[in-house]
Protein backbone atom coordinates (compact mmCIF):
# COMPACT_ATOMS: atom_id res chain seq x y z
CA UNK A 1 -139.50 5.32 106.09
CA UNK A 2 -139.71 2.89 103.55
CA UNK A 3 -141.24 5.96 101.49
CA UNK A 4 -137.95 7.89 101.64
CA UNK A 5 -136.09 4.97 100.28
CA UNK A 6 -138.10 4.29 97.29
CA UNK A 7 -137.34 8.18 96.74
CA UNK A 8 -133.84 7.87 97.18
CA UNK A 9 -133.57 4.95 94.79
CA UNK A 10 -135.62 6.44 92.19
CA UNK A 11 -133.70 9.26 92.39
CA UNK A 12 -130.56 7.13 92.02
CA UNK A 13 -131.84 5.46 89.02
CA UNK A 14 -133.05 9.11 87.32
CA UNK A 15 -129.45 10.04 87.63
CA UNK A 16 -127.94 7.36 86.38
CA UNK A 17 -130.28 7.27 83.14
CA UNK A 18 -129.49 10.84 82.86
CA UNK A 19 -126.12 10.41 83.01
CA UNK A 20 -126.19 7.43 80.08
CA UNK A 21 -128.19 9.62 78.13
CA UNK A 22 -126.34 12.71 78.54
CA UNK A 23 -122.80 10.61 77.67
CA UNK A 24 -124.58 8.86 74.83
CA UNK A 25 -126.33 11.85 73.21
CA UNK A 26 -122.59 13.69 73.17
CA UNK A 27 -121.12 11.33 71.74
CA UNK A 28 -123.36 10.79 68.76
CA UNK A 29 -123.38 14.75 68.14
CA UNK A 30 -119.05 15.17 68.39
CA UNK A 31 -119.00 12.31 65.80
CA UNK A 32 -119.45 13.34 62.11
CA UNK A 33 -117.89 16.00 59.48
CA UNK A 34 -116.81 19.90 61.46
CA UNK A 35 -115.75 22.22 59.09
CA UNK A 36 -114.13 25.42 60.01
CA UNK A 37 -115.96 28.95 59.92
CA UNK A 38 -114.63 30.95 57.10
CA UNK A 39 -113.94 34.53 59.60
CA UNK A 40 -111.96 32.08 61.54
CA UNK A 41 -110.16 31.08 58.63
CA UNK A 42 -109.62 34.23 57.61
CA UNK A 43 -108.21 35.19 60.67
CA UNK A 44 -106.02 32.41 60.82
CA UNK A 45 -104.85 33.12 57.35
CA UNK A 46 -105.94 29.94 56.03
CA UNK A 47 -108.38 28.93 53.16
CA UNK A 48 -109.83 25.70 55.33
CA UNK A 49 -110.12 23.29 57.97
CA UNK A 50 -112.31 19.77 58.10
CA UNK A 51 -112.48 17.73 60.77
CA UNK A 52 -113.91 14.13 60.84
CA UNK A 53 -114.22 12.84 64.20
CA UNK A 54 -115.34 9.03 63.78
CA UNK A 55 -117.49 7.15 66.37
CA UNK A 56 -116.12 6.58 69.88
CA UNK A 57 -113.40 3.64 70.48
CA UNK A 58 -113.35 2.13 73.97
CA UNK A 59 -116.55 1.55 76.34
CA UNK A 60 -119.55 2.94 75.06
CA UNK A 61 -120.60 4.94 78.03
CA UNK A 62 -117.46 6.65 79.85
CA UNK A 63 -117.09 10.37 81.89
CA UNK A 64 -113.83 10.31 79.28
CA UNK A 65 -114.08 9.39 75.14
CA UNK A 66 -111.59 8.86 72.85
CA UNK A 67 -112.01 8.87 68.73
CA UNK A 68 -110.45 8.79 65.92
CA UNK A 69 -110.10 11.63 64.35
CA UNK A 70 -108.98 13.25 60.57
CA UNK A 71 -107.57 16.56 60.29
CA UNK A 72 -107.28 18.26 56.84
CA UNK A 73 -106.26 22.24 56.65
CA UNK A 74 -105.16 23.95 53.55
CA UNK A 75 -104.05 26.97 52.65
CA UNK A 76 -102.90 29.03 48.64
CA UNK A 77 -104.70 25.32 47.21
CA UNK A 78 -102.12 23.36 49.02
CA UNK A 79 -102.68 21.31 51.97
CA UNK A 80 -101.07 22.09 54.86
CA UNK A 81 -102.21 19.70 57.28
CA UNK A 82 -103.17 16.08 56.50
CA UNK A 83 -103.25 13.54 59.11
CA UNK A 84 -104.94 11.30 61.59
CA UNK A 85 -105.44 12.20 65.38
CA UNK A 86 -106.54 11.11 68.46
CA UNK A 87 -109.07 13.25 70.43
CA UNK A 88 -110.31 12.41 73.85
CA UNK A 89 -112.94 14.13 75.61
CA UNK A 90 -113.24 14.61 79.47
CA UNK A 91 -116.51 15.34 80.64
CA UNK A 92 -117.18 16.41 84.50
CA UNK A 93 -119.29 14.55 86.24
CA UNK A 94 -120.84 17.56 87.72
CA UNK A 95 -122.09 18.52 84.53
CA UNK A 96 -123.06 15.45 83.34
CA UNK A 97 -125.37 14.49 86.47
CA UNK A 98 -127.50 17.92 85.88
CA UNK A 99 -131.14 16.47 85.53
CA UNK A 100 -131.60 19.84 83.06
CA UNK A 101 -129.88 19.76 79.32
CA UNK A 102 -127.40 22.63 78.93
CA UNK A 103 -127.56 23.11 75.27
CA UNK A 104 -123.64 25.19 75.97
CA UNK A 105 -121.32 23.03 77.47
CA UNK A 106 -117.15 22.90 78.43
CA UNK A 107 -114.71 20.01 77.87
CA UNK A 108 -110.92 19.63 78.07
CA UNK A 109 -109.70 17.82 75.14
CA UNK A 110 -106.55 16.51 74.23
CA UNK A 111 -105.26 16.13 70.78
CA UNK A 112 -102.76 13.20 69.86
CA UNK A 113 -100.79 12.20 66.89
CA UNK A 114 -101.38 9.13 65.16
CA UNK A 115 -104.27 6.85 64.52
CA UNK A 116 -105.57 6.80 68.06
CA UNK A 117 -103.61 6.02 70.90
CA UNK A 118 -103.33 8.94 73.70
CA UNK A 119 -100.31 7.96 74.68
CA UNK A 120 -97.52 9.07 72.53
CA UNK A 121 -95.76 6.00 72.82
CA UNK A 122 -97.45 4.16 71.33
CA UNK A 123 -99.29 6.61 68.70
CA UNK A 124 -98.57 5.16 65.03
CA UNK A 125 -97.84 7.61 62.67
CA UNK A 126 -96.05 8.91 59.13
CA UNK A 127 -92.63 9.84 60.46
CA UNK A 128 -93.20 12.89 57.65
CA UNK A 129 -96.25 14.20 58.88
CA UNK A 130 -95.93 17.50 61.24
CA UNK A 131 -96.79 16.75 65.06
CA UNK A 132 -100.01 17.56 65.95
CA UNK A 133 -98.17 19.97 68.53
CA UNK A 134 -96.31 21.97 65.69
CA UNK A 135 -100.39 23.27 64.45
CA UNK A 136 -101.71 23.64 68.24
CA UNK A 137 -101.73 22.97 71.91
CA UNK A 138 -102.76 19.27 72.48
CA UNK A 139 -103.77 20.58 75.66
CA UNK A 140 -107.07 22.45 74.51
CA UNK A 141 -110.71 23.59 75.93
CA UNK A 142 -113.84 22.93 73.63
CA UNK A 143 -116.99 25.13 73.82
CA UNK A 144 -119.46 23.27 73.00
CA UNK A 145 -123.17 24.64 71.79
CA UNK A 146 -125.35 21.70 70.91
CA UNK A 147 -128.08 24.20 69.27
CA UNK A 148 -126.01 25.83 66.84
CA UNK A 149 -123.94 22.84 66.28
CA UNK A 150 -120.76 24.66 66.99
CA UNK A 151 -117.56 23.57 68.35
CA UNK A 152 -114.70 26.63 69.55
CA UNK A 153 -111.38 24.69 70.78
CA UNK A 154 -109.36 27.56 73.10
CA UNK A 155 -106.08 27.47 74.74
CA UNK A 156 -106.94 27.74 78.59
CA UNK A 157 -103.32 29.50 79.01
CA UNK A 158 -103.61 32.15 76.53
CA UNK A 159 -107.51 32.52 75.53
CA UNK A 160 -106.04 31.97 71.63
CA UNK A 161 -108.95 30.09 69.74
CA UNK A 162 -107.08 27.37 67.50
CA UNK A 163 -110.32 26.27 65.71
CA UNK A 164 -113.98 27.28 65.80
CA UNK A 165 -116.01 24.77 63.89
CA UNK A 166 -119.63 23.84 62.73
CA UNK A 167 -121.36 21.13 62.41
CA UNK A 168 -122.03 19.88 58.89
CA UNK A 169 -125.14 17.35 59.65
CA UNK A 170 -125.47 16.15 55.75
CA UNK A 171 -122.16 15.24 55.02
CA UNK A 172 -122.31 13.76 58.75
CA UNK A 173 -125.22 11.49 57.77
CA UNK A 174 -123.49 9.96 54.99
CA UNK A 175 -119.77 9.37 56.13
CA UNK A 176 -118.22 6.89 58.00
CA UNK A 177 -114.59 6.50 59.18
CA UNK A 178 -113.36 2.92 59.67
CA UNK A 179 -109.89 3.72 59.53
């Protein structure tokens, strides 16, 4: 007897590392420079998009993360979108307890205006900036592959893909956002 609960609690315990590991390993790979991929641009009919999603605000380890975020898209060498957002990130437990790494992975994210809070309250922003809203749902889904470093945000009502992004780990390595 006292054999199954030694299993039971090591099992416990190999979750919950999993799950800490799984949460923190995310979380250091959304953070960093995402740049659009040019067919999508094309498609969209513009000439860019950057992304800078900053470290993590709030409890280090949590099944939902909030950053900061910096949105630049431009279009005919003007910018068209320049402004700060707030992204959080819910991640299922269910997906997030799996003892084996899923290198492709779904989130639901929500985008906000401002320089971070979710709540559009209280989100502080340039009165002359265009809602978030106005450039896409703030209601989106993110496909995430880990592998290829690639990021696809879809709208779960109409399947339209708003932004599909990659990685850029250099640039990544040697910026910071402290706003």
């Amino acid at each position: 007897m006292n054999a199954i609960y030694a299993l039971i609690i090591a099992l416990v315990i190999i979750i919950i590392y999993n799950l800490y590991i799984s949460i923190d390993y995310e979380q250091r790979f959304m953070s960093g420079l995402w740049i659009a991929d040019e067919d999508f641009c094309a498609r969209a009919d513009i000439d860019g998009m950057m992304l800078y999603i900053g470290s993590p605000s709030g409890p280090d380890v949590t099944l939902q993360t909030t950053y900061r975020a910096y949105l630049i898209m431009y279009a005919k060498s003007i910018i068209i979108a320049d402004k700060k957002i707030g992204i959080s990130i819910s991640s299922p437990l269910s997906e997030l307890i799996n003892p084996f790494f899923s290198s492709n992975v779904t989130r639901n994210i929500y985008l906000a205006d401002g320089t971070m809070s979710i709540d559009m309250e209280d989100a502080v922003e340039d009165p002359s900036e265009i809602h978030i809203k106005k450039i896409m749902p703030q209601s989106l889904t993110a496909e995430i592959d880990f592998a290829r470093g690639k990021m696809t945000w879809t709208c779960a009502d109409d399947g339209k893909v708003y932004a599909n992004l990659y990685k850029d780990y250099e640039a990544s390595s040697v910026v910071s956002l402290n706003a």
